[in-house]
C-alpha atoms as a PDB file:
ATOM      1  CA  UNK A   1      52.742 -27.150-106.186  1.00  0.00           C
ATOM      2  CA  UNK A   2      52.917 -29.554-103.554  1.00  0.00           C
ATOM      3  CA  UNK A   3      56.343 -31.792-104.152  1.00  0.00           C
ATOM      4  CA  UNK A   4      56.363 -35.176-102.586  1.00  0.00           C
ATOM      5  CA  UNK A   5      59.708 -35.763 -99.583  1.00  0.00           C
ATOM      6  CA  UNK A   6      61.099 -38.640 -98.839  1.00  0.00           C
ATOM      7  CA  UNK A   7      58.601 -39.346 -95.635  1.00  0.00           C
ATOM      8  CA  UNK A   8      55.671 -39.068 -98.115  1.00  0.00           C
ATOM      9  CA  UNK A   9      57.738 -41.621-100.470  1.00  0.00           C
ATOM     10  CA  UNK A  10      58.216 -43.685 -96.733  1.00  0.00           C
ATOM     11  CA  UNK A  11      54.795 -43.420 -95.719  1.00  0.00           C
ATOM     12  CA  UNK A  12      53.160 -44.222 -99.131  1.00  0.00           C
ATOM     13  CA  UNK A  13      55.370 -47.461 -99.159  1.00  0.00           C
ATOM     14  CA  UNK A  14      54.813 -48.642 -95.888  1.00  0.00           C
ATOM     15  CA  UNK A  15      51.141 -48.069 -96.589  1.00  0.00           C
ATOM     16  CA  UNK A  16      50.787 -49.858 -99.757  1.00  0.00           C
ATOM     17  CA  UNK A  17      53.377 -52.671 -98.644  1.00  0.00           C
ATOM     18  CA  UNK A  18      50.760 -53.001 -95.487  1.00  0.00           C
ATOM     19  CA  UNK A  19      47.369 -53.219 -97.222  1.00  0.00           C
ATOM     20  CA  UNK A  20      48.991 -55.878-100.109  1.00  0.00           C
ATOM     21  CA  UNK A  21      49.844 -57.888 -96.661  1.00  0.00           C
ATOM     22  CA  UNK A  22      46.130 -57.365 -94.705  1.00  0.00           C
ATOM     23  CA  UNK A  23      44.411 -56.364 -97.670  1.00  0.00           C
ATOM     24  CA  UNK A  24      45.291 -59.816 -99.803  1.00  0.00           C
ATOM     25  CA  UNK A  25      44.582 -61.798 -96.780  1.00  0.00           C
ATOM     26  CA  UNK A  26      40.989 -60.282 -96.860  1.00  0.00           C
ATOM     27  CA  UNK A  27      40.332 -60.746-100.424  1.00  0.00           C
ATOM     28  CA  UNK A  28      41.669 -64.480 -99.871  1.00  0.00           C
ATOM     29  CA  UNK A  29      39.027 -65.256 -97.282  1.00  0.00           C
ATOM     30  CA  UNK A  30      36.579 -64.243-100.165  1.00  0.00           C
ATOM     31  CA  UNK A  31      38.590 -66.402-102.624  1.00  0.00           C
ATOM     32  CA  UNK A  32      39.443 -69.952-100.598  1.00  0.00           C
ATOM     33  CA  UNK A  33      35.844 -71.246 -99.703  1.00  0.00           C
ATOM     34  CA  UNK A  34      35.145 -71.253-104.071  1.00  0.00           C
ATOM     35  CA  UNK A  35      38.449 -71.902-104.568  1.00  0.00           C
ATOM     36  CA  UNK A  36      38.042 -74.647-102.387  1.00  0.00           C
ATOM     37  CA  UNK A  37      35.091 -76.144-103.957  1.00  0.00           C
ATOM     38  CA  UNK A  38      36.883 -76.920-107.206  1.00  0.00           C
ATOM     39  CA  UNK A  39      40.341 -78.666-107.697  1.00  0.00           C
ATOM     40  CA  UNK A  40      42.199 -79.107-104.569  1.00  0.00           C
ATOM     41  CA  UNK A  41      45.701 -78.368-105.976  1.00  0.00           C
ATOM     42  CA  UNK A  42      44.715 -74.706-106.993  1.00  0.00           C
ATOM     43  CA  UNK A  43      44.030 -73.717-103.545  1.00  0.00           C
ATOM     44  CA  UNK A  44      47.594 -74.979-102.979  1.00  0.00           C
ATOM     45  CA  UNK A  45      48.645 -72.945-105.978  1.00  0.00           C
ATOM     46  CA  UNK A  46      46.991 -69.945-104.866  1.00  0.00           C
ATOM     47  CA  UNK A  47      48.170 -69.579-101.438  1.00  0.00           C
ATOM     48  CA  UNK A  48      51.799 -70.210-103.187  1.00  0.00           C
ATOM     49  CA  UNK A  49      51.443 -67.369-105.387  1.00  0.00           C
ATOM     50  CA  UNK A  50      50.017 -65.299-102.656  1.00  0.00           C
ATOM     51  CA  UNK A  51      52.977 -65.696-100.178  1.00  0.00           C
ATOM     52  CA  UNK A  52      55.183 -64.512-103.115  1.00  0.00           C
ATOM     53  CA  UNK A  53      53.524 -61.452-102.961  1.00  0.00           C
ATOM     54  CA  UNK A  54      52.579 -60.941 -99.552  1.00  0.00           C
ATOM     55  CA  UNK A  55      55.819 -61.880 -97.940  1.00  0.00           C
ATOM     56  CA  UNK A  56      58.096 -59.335-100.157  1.00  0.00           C
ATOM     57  CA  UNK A  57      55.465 -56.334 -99.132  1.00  0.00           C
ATOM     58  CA  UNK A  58      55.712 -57.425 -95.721  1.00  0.00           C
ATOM     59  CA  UNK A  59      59.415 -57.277 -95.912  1.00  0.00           C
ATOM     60  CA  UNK A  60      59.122 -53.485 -97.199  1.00  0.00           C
ATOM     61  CA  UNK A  61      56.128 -52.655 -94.654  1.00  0.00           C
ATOM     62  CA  UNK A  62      59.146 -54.281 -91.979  1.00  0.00           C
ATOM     63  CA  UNK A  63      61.832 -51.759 -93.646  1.00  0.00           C
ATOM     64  CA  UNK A  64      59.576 -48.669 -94.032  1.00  0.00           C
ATOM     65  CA  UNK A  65      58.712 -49.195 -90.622  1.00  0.00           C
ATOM     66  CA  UNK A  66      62.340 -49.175 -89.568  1.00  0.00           C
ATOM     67  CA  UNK A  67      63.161 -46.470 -91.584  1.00  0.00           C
ATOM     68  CA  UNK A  68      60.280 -44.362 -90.161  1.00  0.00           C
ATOM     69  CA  UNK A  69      61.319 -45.187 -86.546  1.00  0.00           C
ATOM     70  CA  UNK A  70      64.868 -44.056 -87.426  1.00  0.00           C
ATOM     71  CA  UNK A  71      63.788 -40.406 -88.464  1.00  0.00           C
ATOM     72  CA  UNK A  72      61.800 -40.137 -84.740  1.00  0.00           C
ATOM     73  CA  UNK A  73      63.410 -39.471 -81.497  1.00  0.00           C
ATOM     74  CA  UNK A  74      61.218 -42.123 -79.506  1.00  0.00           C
ATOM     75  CA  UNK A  75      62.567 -40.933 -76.136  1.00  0.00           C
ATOM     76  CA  UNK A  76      61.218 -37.492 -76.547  1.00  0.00           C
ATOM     77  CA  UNK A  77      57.294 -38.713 -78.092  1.00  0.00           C
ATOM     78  CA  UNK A  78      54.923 -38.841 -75.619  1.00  0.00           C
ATOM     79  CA  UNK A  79      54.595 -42.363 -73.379  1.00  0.00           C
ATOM     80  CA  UNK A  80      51.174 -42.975 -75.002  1.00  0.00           C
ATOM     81  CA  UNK A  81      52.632 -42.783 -78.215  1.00  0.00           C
ATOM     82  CA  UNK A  82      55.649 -44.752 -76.903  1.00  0.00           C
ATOM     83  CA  UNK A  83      53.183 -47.880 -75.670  1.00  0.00           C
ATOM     84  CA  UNK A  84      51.278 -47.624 -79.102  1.00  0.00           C
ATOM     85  CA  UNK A  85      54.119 -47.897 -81.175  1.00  0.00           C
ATOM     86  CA  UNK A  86      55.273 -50.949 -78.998  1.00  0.00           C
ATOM     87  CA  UNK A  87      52.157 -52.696 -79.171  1.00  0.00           C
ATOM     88  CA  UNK A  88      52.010 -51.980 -83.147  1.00  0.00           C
ATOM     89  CA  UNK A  89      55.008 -53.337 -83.742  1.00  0.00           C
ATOM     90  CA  UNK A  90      54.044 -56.255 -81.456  1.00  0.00           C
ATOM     91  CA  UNK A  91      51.086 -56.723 -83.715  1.00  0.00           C
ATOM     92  CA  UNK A  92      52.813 -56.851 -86.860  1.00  0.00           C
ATOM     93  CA  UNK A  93      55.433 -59.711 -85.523  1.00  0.00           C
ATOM     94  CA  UNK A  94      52.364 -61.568 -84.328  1.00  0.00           C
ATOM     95  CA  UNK A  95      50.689 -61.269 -87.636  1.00  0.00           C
ATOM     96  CA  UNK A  96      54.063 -62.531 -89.563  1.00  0.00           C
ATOM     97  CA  UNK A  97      54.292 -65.470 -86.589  1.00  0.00           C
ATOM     98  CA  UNK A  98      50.115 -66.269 -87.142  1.00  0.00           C
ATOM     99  CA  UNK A  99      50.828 -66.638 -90.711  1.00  0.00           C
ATOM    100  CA  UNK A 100      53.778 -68.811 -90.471  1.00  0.00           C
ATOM    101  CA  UNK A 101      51.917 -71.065 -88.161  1.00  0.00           C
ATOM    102  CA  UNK A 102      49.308 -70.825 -90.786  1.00  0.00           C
ATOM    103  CA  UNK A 103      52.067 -71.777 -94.341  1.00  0.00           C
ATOM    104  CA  UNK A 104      53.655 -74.633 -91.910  1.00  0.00           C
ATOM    105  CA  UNK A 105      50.637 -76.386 -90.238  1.00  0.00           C
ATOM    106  CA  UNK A 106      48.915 -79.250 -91.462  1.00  0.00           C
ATOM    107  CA  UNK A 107      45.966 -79.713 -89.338  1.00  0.00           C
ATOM    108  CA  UNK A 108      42.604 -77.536 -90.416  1.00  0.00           C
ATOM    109  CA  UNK A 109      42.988 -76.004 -86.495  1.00  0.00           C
ATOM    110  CA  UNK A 110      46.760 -74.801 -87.075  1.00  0.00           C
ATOM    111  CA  UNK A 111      45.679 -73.670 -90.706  1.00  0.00           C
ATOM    112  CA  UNK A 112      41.844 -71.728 -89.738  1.00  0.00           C
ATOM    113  CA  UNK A 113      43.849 -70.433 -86.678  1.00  0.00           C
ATOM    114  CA  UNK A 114      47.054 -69.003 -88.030  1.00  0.00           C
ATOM    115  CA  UNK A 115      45.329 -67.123 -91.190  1.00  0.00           C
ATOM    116  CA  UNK A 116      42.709 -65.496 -88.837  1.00  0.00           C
ATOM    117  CA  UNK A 117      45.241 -64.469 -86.309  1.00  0.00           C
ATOM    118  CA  UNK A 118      46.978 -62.959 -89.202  1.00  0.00           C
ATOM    119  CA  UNK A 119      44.520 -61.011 -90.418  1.00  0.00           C
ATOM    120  CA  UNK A 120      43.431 -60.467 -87.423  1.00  0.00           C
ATOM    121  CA  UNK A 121      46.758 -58.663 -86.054  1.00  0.00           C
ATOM    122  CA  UNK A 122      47.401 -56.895 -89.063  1.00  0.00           C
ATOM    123  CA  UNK A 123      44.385 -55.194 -89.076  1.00  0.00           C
ATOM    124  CA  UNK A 124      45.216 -54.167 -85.421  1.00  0.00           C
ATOM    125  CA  UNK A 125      48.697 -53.048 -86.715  1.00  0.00           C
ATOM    126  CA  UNK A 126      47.757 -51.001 -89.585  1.00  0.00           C
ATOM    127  CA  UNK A 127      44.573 -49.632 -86.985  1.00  0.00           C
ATOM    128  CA  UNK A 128      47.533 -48.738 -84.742  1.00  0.00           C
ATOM    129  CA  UNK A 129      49.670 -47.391 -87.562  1.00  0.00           C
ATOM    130  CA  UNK A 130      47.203 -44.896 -88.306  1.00  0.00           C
ATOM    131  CA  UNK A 131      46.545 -43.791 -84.831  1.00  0.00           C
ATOM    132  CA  UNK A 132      50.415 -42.901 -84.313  1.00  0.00           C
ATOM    133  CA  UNK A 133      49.711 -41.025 -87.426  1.00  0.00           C
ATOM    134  CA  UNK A 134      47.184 -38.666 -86.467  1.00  0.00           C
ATOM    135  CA  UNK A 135      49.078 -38.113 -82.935  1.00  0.00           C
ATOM    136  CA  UNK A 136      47.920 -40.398 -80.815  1.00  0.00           C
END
């Protein structure tokens, strides 16, 4: 029987904690242009209820991310791996700075902008994530 460690527990955290952060986002852009359409307060309403769900899982993608850089010796990985890691975790902090440029702007440029750069580098980090999984 296969028994599940605590890196599987990590990993599967980290994973779902990611794809509630890029994966909302993507079902959003599906959801705002109808949403849109209609009463101009829900749209307000749903981007509130989305950031309390998105911002929590991106606090546990942040700490599952941690955690999983704690249990490696980065100085003895490989320097690819090394730069990929870097420019993952890059990605993610661009993503989280994208999408507060996106919550606090009130022109349509700082708003359109910010959520596509957010999706935008979370897809990148989560493309990333997986390629340091499979050993870069």
């Amino acid at each position: 029987m296969l028994n599940p460690t605590s890196e599987t527990w990590r990993l599967f955290l980290h994973v779902v904690a990611a794809s509630v952060w890029v994966g909302g986002q993507i079902v959003l852009a599906g959801i705002v242009p109808v949403v849109r359409t209609g009463n101009r307060e829900l749209l307000s309403l749903v981007a509130r209820q989305f950031a309390r769900l998105s911002w929590p899982a991106f606090l546990v993608a942040t700490l599952t991310g941690i955690w999983s850089i704690a249990e490696i010796n980065v100085g003895d990985l490989s320097t690819e791996y090394q730069v990929v890691l870097f420019v993952k975790l890059f990605c993610a902090g661009l993503s989280a700075t994208a999408a507060v440029v996106h919550s606090l702007g009130n022109s349509k440029v700082a708003k359109g902008v910010g959520g596509a750069m957010t999706l935008l580098f979370g897809l990148a980090a989560m493309f990333l994530g997986e390629l340091l999984q499979t050993g870069v």
